[in-house]
Structures are given as C-alpha cells and as structure tokens.
PDB file of N, CA and C in Angstrom:
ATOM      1  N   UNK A   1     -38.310  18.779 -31.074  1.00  0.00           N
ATOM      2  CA  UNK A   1     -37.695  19.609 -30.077  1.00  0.00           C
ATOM      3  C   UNK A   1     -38.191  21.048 -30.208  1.00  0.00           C
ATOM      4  N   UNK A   2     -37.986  21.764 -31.424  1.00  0.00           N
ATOM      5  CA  UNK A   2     -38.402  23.102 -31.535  1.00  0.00           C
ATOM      6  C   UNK A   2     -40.627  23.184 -31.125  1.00  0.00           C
ATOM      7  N   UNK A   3     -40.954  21.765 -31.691  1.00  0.00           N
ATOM      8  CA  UNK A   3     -42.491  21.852 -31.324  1.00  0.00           C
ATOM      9  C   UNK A   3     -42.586  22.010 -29.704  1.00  0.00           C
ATOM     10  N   UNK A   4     -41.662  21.333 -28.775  1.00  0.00           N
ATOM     11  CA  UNK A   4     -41.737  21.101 -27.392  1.00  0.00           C
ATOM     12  C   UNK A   4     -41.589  22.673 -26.760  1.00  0.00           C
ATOM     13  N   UNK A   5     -40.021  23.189 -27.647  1.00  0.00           N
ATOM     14  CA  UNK A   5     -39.901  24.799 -27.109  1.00  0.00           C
ATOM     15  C   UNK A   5     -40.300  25.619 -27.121  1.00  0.00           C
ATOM     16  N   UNK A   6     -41.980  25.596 -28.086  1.00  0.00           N
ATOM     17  CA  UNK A   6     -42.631  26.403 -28.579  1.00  0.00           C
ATOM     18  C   UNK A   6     -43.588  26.466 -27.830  1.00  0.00           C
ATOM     19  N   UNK A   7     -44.017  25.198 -27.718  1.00  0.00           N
ATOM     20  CA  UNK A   7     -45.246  25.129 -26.561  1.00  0.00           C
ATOM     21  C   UNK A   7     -44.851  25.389 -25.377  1.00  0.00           C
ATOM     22  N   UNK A   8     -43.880  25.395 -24.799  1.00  0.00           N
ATOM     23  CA  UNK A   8     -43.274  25.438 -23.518  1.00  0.00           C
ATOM     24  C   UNK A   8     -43.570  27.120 -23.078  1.00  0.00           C
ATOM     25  N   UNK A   9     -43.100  27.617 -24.072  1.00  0.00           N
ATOM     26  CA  UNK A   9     -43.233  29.274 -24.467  1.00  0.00           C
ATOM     27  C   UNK A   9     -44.071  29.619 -24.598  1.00  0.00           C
ATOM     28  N   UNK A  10     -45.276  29.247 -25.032  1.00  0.00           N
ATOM     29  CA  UNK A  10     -46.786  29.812 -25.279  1.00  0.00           C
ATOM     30  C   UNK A  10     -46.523  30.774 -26.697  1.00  0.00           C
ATOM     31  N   UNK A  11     -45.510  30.043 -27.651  1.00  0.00           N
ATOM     32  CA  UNK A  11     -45.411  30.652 -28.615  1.00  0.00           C
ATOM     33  C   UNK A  11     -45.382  29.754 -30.382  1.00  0.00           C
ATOM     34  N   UNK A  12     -45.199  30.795 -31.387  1.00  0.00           N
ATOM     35  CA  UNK A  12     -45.052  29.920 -32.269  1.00  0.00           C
ATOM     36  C   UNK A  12     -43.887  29.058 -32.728  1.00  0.00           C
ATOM     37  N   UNK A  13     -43.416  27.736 -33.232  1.00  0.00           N
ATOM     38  CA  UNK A  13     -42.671  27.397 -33.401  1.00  0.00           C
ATOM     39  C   UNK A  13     -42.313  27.956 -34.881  1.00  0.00           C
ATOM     40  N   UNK A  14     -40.775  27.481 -35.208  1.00  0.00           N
ATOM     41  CA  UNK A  14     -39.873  28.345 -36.260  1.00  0.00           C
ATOM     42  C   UNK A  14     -40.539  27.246 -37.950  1.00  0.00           C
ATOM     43  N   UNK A  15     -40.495  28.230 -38.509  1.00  0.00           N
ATOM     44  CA  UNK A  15     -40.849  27.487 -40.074  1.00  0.00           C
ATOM     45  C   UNK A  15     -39.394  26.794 -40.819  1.00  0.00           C
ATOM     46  N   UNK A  16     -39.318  25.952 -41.351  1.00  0.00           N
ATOM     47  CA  UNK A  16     -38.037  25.085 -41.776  1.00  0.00           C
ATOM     48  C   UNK A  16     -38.688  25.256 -43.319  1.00  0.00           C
ATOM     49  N   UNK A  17     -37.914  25.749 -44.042  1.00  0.00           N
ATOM     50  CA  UNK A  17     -37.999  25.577 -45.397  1.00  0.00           C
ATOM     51  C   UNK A  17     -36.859  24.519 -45.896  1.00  0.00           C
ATOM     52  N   UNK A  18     -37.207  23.556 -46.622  1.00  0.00           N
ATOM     53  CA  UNK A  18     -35.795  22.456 -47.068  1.00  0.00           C
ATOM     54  C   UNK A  18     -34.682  23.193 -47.743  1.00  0.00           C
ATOM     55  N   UNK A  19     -35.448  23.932 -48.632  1.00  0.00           N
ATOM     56  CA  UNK A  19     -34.567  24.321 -49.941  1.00  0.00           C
ATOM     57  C   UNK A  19     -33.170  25.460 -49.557  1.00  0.00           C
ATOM     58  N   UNK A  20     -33.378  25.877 -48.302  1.00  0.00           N
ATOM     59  CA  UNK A  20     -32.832  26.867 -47.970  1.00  0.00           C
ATOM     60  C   UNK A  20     -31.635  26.344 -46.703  1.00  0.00           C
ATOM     61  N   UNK A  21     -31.564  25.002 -46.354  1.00  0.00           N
ATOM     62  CA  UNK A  21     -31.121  24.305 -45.854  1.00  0.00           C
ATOM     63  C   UNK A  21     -29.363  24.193 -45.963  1.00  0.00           C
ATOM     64  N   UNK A  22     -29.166  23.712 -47.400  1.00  0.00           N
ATOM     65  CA  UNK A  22     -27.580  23.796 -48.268  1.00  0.00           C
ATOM     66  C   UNK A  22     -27.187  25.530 -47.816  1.00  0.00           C
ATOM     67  N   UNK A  23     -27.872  26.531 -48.601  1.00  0.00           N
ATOM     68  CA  UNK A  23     -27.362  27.518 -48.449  1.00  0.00           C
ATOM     69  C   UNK A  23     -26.893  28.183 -46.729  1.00  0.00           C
ATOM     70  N   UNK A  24     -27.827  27.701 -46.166  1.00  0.00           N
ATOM     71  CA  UNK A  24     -27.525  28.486 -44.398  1.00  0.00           C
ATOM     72  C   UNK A  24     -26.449  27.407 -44.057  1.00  0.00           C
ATOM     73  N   UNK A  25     -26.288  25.972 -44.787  1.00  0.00           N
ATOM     74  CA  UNK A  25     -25.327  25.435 -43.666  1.00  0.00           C
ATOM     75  C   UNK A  25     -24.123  26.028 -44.005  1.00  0.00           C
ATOM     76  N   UNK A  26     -23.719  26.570 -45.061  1.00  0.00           N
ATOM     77  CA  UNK A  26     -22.610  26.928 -46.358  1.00  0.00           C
ATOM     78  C   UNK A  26     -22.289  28.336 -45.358  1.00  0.00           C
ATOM     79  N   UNK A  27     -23.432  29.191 -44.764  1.00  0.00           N
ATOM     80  CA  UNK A  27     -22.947  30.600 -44.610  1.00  0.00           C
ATOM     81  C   UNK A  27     -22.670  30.153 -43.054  1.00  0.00           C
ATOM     82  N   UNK A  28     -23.374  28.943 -41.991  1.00  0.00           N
ATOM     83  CA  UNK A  28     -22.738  28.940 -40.774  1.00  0.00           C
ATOM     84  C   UNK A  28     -21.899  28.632 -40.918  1.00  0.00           C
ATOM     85  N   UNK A  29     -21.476  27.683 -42.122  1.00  0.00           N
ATOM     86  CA  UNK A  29     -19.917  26.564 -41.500  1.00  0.00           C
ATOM     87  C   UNK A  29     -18.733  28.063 -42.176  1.00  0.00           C
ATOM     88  N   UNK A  30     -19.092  29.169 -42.612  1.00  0.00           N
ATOM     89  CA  UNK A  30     -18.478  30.004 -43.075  1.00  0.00           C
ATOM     90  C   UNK A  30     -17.996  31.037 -42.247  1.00  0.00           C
ATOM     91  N   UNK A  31     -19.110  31.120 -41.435  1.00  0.00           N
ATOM     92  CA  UNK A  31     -19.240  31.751 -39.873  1.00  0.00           C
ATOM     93  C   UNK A  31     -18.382  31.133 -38.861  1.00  0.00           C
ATOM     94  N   UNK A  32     -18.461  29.855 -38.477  1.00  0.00           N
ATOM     95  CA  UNK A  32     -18.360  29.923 -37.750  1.00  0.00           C
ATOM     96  C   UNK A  32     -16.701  29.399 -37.304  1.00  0.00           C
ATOM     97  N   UNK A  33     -16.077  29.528 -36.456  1.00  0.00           N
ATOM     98  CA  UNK A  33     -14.933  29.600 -36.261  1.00  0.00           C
ATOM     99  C   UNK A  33     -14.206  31.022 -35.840  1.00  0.00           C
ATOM    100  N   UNK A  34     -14.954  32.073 -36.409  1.00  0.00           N
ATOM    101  CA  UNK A  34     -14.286  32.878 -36.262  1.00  0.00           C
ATOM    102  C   UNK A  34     -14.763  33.801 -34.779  1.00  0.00           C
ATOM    103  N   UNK A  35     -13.796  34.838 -35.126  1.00  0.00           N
ATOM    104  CA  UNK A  35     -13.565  35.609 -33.295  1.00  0.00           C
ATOM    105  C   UNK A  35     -15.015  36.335 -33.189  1.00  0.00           C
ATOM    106  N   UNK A  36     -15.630  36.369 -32.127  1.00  0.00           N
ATOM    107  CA  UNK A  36     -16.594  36.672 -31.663  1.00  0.00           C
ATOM    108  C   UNK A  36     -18.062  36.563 -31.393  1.00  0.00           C
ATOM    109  N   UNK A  37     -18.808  36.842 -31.116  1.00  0.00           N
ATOM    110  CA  UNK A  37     -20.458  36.504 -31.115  1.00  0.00           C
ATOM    111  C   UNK A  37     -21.142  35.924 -31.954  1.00  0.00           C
ATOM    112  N   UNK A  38     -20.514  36.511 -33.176  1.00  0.00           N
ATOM    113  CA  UNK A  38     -21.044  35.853 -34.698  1.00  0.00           C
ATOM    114  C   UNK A  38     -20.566  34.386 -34.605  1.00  0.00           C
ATOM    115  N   UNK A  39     -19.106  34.406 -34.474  1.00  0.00           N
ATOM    116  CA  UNK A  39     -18.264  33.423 -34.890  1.00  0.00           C
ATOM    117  C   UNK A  39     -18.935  31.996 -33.736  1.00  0.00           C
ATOM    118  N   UNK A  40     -19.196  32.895 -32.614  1.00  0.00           N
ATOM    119  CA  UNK A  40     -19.543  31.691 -31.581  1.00  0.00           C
ATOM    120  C   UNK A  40     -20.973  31.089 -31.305  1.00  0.00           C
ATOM    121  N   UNK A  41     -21.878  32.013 -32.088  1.00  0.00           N
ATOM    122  CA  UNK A  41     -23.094  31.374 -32.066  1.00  0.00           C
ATOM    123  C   UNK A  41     -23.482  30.387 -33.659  1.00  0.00           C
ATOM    124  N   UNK A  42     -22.541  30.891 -34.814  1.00  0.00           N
ATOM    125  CA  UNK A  42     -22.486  30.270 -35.674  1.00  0.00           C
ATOM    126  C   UNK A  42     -21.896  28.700 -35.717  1.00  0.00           C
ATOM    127  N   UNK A  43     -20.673  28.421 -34.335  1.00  0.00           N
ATOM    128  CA  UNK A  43     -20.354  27.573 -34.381  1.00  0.00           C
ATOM    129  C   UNK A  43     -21.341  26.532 -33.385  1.00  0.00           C
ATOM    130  N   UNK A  44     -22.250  27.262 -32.944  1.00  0.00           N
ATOM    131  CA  UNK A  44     -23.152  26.499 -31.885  1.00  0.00           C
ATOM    132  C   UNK A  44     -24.035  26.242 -32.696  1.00  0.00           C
ATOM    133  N   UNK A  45     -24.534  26.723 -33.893  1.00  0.00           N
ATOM    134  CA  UNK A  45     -25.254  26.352 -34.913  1.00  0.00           C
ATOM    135  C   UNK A  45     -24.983  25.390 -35.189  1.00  0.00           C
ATOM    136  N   UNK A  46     -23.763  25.245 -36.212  1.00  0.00           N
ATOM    137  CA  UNK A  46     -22.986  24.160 -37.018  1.00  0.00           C
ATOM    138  C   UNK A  46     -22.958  22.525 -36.379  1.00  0.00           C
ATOM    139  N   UNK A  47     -23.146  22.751 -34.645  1.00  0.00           N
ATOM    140  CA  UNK A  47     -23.288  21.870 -34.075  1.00  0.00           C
ATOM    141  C   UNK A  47     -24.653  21.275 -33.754  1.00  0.00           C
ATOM    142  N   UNK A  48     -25.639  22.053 -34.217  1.00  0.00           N
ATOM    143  CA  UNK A  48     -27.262  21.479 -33.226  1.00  0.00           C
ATOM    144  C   UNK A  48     -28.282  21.602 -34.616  1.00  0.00           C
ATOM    145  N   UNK A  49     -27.624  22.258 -35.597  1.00  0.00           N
ATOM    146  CA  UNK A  49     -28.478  21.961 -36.917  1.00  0.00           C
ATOM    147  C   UNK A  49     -28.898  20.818 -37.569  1.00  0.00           C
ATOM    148  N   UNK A  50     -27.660  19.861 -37.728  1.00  0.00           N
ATOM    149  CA  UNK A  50     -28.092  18.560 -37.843  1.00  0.00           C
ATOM    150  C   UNK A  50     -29.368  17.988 -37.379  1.00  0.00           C
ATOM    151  N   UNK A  51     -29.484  18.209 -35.586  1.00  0.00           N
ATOM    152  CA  UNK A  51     -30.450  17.840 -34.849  1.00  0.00           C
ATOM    153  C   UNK A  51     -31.599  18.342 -35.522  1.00  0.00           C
ATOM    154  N   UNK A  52     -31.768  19.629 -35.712  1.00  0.00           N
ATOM    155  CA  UNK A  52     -32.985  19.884 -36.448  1.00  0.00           C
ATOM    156  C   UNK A  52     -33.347  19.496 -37.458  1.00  0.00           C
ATOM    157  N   UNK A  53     -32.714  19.995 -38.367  1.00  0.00           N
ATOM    158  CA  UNK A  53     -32.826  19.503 -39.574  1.00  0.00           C
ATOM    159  C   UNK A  53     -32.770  18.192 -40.015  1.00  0.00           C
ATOM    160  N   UNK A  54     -32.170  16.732 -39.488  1.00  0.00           N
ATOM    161  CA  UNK A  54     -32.385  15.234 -39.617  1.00  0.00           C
ATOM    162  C   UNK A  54     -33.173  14.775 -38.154  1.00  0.00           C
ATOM    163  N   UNK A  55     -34.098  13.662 -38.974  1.00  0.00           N
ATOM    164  CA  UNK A  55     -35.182  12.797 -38.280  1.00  0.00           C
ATOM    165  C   UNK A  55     -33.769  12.183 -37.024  1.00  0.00           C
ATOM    166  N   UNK A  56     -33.235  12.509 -36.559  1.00  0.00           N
ATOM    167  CA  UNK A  56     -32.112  11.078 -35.745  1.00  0.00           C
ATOM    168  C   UNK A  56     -32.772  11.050 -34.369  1.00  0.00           C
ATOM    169  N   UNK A  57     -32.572   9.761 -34.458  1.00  0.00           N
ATOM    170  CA  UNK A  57     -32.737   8.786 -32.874  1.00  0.00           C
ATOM    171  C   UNK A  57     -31.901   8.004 -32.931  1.00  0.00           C
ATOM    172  N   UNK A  58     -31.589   7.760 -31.757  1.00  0.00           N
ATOM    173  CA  UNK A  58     -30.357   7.534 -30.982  1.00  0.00           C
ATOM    174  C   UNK A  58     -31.148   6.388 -30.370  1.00  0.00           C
ATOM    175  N   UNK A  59     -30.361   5.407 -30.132  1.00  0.00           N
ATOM    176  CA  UNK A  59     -30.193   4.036 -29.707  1.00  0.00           C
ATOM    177  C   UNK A  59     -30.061   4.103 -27.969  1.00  0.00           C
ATOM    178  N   UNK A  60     -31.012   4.548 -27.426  1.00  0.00           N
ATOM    179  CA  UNK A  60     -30.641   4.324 -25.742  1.00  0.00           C
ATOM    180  C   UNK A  60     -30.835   2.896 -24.610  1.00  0.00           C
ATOM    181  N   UNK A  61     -30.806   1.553 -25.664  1.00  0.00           N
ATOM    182  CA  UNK A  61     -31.039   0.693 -24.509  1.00  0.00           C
ATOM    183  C   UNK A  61     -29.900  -0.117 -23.979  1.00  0.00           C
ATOM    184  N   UNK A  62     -28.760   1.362 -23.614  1.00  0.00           N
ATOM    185  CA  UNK A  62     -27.925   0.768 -22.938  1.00  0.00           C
ATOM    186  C   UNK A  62     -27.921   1.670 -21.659  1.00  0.00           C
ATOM    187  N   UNK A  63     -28.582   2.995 -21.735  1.00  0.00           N
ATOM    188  CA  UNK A  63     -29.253   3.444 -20.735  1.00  0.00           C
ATOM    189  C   UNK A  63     -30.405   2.502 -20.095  1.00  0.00           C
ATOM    190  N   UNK A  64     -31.405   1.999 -20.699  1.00  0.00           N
ATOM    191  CA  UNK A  64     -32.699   1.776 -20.280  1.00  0.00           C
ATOM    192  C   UNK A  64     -31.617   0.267 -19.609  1.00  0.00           C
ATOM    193  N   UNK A  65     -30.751  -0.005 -19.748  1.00  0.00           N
ATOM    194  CA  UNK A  65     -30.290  -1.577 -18.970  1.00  0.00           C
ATOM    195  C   UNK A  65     -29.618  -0.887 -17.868  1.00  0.00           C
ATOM    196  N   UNK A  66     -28.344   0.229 -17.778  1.00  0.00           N
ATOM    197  CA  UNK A  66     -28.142   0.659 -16.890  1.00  0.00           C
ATOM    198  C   UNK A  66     -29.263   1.002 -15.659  1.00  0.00           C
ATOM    199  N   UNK A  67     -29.968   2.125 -16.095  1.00  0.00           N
ATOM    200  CA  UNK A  67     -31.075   2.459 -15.405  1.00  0.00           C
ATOM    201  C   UNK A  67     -32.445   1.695 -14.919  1.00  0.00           C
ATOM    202  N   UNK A  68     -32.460   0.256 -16.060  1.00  0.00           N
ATOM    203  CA  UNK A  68     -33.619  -0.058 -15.323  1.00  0.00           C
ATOM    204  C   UNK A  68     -34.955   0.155 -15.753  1.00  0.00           C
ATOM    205  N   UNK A  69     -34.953   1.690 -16.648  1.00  0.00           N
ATOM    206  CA  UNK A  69     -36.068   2.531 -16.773  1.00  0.00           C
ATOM    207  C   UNK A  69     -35.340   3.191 -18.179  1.00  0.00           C
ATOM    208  N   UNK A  70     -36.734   3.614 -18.619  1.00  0.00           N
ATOM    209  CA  UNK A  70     -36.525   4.698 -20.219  1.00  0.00           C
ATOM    210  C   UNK A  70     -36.365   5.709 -19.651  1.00  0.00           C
ATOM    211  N   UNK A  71     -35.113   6.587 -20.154  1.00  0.00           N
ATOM    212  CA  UNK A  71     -34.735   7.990 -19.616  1.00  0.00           C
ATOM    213  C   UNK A  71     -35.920   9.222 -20.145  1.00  0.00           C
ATOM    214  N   UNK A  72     -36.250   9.848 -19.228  1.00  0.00           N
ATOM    215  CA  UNK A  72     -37.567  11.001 -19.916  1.00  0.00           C
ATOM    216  C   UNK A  72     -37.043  11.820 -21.047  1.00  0.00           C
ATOM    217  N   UNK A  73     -38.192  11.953 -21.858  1.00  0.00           N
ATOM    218  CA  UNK A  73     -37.617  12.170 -23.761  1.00  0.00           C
ATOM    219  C   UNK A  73     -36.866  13.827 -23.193  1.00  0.00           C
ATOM    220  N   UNK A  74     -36.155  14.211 -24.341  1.00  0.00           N
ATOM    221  CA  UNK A  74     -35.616  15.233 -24.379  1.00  0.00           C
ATOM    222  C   UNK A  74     -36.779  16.299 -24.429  1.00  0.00           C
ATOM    223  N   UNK A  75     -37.840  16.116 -25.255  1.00  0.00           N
ATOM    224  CA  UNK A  75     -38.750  17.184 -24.943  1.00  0.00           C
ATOM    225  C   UNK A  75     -39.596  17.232 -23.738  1.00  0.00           C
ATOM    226  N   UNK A  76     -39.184  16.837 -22.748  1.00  0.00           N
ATOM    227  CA  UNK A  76     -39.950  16.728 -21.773  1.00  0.00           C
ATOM    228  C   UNK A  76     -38.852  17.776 -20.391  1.00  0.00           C
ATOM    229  N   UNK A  77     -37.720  18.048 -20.969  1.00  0.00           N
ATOM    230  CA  UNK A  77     -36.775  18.430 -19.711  1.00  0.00           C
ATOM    231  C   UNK A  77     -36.382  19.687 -20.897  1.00  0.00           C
ATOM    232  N   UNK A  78     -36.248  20.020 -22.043  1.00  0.00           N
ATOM    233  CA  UNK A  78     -35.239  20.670 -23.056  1.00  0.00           C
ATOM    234  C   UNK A  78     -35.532  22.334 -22.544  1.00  0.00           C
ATOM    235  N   UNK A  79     -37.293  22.855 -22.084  1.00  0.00           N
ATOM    236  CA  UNK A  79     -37.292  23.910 -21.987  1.00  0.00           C
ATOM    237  C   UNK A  79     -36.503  24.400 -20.542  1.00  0.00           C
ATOM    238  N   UNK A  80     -36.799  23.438 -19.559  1.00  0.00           N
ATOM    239  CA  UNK A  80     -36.533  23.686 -18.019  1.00  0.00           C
ATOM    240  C   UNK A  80     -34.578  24.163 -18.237  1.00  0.00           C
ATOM    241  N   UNK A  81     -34.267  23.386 -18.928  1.00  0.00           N
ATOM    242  CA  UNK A  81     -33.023  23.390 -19.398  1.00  0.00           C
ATOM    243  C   UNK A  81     -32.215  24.517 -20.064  1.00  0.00           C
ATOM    244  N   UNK A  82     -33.263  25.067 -21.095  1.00  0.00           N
ATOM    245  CA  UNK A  82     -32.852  25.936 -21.618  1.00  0.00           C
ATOM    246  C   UNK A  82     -33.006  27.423 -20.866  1.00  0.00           C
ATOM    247  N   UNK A  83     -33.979  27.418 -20.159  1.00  0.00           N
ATOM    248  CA  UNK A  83     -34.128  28.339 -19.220  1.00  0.00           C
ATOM    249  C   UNK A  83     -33.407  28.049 -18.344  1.00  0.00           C
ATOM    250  N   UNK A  84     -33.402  27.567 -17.681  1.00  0.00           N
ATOM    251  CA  UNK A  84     -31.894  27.561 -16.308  1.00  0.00           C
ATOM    252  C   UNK A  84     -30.710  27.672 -17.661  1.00  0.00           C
ATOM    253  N   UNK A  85     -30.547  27.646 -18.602  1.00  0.00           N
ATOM    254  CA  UNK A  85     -28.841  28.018 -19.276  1.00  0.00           C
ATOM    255  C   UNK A  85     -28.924  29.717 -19.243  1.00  0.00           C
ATOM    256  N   UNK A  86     -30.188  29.682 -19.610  1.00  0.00           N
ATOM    257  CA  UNK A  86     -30.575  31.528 -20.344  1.00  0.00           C
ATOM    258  C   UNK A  86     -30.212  31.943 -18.541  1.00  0.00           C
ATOM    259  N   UNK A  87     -30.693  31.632 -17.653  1.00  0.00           N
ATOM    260  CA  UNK A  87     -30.655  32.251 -16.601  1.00  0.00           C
ATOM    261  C   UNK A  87     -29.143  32.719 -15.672  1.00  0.00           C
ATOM    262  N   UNK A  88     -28.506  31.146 -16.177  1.00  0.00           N
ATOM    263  CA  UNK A  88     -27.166  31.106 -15.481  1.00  0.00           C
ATOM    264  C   UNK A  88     -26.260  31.722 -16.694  1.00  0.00           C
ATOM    265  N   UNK A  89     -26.475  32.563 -17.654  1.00  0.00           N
ATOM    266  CA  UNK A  89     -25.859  32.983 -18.761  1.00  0.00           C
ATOM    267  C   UNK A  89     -24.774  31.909 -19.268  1.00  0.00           C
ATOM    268  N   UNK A  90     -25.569  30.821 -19.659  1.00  0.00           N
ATOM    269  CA  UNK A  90     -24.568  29.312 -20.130  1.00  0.00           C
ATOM    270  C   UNK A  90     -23.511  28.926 -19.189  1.00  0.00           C
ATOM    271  N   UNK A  91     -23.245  29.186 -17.946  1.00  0.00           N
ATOM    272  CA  UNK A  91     -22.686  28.704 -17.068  1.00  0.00           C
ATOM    273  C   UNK A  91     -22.895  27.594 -16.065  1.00  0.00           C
ATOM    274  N   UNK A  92     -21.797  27.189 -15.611  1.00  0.00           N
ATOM    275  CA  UNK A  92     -22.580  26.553 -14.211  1.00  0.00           C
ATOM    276  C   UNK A  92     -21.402  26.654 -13.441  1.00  0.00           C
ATOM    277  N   UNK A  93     -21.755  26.755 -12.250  1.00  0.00           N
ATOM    278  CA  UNK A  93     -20.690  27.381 -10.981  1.00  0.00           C
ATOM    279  C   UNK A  93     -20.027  26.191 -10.603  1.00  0.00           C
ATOM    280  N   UNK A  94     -19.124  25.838 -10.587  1.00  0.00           N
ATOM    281  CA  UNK A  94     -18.298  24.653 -10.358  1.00  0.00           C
ATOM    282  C   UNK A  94     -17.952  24.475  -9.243  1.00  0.00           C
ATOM    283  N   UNK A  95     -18.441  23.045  -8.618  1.00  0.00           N
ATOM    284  CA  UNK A  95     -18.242  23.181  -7.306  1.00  0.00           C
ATOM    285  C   UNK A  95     -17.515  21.446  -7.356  1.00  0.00           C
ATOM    286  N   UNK A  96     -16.855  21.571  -5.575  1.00  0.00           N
ATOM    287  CA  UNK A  96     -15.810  20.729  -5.516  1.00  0.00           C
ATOM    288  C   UNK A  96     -16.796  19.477  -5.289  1.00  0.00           C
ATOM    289  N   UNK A  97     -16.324  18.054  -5.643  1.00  0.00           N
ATOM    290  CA  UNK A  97     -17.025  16.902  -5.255  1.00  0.00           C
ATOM    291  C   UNK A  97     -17.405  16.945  -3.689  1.00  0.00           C
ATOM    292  N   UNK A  98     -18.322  16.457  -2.945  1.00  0.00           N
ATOM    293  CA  UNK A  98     -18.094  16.291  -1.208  1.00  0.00           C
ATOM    294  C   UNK A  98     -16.990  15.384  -1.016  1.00  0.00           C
ATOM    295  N   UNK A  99     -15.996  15.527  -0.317  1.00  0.00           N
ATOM    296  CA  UNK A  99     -15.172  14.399   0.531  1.00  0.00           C
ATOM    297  C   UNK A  99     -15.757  13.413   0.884  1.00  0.00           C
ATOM    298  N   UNK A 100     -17.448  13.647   1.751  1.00  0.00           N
ATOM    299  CA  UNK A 100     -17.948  12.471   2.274  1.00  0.00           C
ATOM    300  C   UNK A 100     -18.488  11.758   1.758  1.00  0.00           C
ATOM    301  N   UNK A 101     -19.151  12.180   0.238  1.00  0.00           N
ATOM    302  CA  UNK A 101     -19.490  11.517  -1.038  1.00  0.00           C
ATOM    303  C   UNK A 101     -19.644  10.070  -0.783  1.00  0.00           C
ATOM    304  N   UNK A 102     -20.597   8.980  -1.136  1.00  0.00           N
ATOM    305  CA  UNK A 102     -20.190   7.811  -1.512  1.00  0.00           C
ATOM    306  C   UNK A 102     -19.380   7.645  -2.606  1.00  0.00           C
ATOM    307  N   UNK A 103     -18.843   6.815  -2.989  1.00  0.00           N
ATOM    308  CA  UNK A 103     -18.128   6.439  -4.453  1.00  0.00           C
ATOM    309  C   UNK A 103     -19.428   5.572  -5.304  1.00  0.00           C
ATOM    310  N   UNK A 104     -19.449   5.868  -6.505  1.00  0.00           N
ATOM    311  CA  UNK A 104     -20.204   5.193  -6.826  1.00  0.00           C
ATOM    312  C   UNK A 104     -19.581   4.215  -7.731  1.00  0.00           C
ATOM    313  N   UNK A 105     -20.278   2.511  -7.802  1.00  0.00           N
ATOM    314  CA  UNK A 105     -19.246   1.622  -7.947  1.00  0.00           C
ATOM    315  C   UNK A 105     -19.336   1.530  -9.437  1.00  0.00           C
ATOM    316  N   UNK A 106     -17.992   0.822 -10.437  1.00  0.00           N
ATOM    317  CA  UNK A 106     -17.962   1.010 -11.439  1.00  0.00           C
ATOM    318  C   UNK A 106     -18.693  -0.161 -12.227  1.00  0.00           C
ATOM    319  N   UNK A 107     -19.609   0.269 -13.152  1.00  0.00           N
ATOM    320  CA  UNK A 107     -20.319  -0.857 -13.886  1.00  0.00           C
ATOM    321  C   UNK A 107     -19.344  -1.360 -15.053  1.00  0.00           C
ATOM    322  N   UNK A 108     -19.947  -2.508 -15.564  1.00  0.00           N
ATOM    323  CA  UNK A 108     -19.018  -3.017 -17.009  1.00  0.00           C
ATOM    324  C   UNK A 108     -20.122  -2.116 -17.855  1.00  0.00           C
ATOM    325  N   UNK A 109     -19.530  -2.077 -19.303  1.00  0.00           N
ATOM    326  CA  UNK A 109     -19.340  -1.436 -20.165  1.00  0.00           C
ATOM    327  C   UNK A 109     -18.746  -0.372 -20.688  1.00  0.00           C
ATOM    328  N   UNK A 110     -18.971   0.235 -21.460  1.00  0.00           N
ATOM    329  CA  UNK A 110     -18.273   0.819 -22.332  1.00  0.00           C
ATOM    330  C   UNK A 110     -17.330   1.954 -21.516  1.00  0.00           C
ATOM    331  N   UNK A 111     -18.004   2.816 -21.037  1.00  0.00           N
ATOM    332  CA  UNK A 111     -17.599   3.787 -19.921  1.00  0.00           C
ATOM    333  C   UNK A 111     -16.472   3.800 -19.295  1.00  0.00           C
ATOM    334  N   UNK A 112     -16.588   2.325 -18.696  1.00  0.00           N
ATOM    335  CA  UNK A 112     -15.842   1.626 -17.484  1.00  0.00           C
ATOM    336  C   UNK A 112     -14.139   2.153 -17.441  1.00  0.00           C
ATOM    337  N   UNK A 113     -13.326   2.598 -16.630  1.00  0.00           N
ATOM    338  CA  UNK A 113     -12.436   3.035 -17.153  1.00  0.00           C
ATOM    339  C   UNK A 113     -12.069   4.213 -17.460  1.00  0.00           C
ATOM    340  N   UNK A 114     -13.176   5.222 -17.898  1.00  0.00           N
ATOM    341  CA  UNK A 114     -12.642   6.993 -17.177  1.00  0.00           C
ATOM    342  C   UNK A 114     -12.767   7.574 -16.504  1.00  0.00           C
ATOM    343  N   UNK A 115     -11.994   8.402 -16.370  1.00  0.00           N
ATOM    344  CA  UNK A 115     -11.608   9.105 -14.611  1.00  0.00           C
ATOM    345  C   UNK A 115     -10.374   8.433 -13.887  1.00  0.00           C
ATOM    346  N   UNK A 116      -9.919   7.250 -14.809  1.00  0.00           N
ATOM    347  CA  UNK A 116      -8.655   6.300 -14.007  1.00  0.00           C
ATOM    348  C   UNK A 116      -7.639   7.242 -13.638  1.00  0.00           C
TER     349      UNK A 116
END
C-alpha cells in the first residue's frame, strides 16, 4: 500500500525499521484516545498500523461469488481515495437516498438482514 502511495505521488516511499515497531505502538496506543489532533490522529494510527506493519490478506471469495468478478486490489483505487478524503477534508456530504431508487434485492448470506 505505502509502495502504491508513493508511486502514485511521484515520491519516495516511508522506511519501516522492525525494531522500532514495539516502541511507536507503546507511544500511539499512549496517544491515542486522548482530546485533540494528537489524540485523533494517534488513534487513526493505532487503527491502520497493523495494516502496515503485518503481511494480512483477507479472504475475498465471498465478494468474487457475490460479484461475479475479483474486486480491483486496494492499490489500484487507495491514492484516488486518499486524495478525494484530503480534498473533502475527511468528509462526505450526506445525501438523502432517491425515493425513485430501485430497491436492491436481498442476497443470502451473511449480510442478509441489516437495515431490517
């Protein structure tokens, strides 16, 4: 992910040292919770570090049966993404469903069942 955001950027990607790993998670999870900027980007840390820092993949072929198709990798959408967040200052303008909307019908699995 960070190789995808780097190139996306025409820049360098970030250096990961292991050893230093224990100590930063010790000072975010120390960070974060608390009131303000610090407190709230530390806790956005605490949440997306894992991702970096562990190899994980995720099991999607209950997407690829829904859909039909393999969903496009995360590094392929992550910068477009992150730029429209940077742009909309992490927002998104909430808008009402259409009335005239189709419904879309409910599949079996896991899902099935919220929004009741």
């Amino acid at each position: 992910m960070t190789a995808a955001l780097a190139r996306a950027q025409e820049k360098r990607g970030p250096k990961f040292i292991p050893r230093l790993e224990g100590p930063s998670s010790k000072m975010i999870g120390a960070l974060a919770g608390r009131a303000g900027k610090i407190g709230g980007l530390a806790t956005l840390l605490k949440v997306f570090l894992p991702y970096l820092v562990w190899n994980t993949v995720f099991d999607n072929s209950r997407v690829v049966s829904e859909l039909g198709r393999a969903p496009a990798p995360f590094s392929q959408y992550c910068y477009p993404l992150l730029k429209f967040s940077r742009e909309t200052r992490f927002q998104y303008k909430y808008r009402s469903w259409p009335k005239d909307a189709e419904r879309v019908p409910r599949t079996t699995g896991v899902a099935q069942g919220y929004g009741s």
